[in-house]
C-alpha atoms as a PDB file:
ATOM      1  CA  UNK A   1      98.824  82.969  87.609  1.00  0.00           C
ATOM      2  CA  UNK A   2      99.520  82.316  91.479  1.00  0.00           C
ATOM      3  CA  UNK A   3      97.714  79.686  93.214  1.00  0.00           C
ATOM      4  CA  UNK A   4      97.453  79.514  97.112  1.00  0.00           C
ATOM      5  CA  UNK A   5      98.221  76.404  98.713  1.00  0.00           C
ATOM      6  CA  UNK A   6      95.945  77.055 101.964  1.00  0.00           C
ATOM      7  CA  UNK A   7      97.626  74.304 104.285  1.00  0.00           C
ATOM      8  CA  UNK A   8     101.040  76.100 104.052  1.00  0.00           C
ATOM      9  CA  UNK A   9      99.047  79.034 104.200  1.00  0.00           C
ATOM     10  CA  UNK A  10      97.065  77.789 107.743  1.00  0.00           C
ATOM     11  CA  UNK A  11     100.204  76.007 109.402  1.00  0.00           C
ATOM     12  CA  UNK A  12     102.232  79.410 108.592  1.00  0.00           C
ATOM     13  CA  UNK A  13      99.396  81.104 110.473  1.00  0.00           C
ATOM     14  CA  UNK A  14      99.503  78.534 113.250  1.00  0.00           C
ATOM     15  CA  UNK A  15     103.170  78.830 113.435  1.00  0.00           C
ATOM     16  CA  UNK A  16     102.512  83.043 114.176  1.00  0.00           C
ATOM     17  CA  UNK A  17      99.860  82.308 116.715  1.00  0.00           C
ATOM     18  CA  UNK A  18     101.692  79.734 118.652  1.00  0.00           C
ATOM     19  CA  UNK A  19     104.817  82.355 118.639  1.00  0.00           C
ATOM     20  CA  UNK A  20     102.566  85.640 119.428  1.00  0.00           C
ATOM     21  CA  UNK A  21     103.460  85.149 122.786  1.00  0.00           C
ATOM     22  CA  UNK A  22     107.282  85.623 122.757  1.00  0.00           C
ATOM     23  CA  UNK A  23     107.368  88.658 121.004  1.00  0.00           C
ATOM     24  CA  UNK A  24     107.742  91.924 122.711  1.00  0.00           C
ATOM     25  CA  UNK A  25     105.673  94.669 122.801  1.00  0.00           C
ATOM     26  CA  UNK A  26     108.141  97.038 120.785  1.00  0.00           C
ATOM     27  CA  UNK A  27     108.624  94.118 118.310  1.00  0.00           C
ATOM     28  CA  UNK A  28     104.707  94.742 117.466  1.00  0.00           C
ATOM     29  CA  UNK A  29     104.778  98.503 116.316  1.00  0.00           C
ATOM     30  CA  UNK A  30     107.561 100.724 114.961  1.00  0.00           C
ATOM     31  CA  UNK A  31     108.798 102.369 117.976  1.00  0.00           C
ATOM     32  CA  UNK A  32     111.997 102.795 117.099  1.00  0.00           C
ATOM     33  CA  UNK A  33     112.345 104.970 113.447  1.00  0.00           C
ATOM     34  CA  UNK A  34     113.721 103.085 110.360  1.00  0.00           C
ATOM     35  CA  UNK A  35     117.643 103.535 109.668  1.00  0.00           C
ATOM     36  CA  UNK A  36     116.969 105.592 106.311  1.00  0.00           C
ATOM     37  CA  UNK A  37     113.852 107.641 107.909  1.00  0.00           C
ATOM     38  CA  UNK A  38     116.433 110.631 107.771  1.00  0.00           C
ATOM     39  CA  UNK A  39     117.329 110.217 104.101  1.00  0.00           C
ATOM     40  CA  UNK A  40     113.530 109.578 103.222  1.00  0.00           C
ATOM     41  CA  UNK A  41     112.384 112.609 104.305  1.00  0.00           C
ATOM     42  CA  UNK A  42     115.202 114.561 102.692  1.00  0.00           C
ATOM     43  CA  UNK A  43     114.388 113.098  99.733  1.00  0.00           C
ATOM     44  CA  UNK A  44     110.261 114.008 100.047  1.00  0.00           C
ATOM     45  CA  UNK A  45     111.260 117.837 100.905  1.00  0.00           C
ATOM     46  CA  UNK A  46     113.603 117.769  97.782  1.00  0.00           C
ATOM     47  CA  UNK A  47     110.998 116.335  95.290  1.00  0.00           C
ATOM     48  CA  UNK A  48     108.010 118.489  96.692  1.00  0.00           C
ATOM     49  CA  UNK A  49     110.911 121.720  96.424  1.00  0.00           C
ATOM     50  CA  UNK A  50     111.776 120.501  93.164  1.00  0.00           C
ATOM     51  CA  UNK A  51     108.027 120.027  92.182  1.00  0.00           C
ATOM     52  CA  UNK A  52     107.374 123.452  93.151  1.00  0.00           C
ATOM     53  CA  UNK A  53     110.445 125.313  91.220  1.00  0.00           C
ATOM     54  CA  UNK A  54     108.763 123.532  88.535  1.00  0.00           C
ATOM     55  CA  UNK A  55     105.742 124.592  88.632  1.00  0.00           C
ATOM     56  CA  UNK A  56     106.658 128.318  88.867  1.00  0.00           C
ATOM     57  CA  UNK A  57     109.608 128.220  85.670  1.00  0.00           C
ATOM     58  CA  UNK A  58     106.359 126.500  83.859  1.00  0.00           C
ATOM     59  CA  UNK A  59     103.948 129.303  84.882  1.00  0.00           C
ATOM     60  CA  UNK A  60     106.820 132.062  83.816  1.00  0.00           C
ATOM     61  CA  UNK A  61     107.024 129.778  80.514  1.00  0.00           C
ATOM     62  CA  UNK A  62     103.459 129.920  79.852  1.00  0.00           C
ATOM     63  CA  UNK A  63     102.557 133.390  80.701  1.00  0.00           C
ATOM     64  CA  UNK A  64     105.404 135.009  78.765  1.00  0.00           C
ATOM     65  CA  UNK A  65     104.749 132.895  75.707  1.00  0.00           C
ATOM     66  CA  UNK A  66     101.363 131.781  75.486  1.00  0.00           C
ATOM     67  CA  UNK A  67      99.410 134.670  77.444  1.00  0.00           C
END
């Protein structure tokens, strides 16, 4: 069980305010892609291909044996 201790909690928060400030614009979104974006997305494409060639040896599987 976790228990918040609200004035670390509330001077962290003060700390951000007091900083907001100083930080640039492009520090505030993601405007520059993340260094393993590339490899991510590889990755998706592979599991949904992967999910798909699935599906269709399981389809083959079930309508030659079961149907």
């Amino acid at each position: 069980m976790t228990t918040l201790n609200t004035t670390t909690d509330v001077r962290v928060e003060e700390e951000v305010i007091e900083h907001a400030p100083d930080i640039h614009p492009d520090e505030l979104y993601a405007s520059q892609p993340e260094p393993w974006a590339e490899w991510e997305t590889r990755l998706v494409l592979y599991s949904i291909g992967i999910g798909i060639a699935g599906l269709v040896v399981l389809g083959a599987l079930i309508n030659m044996f079961l149907l």
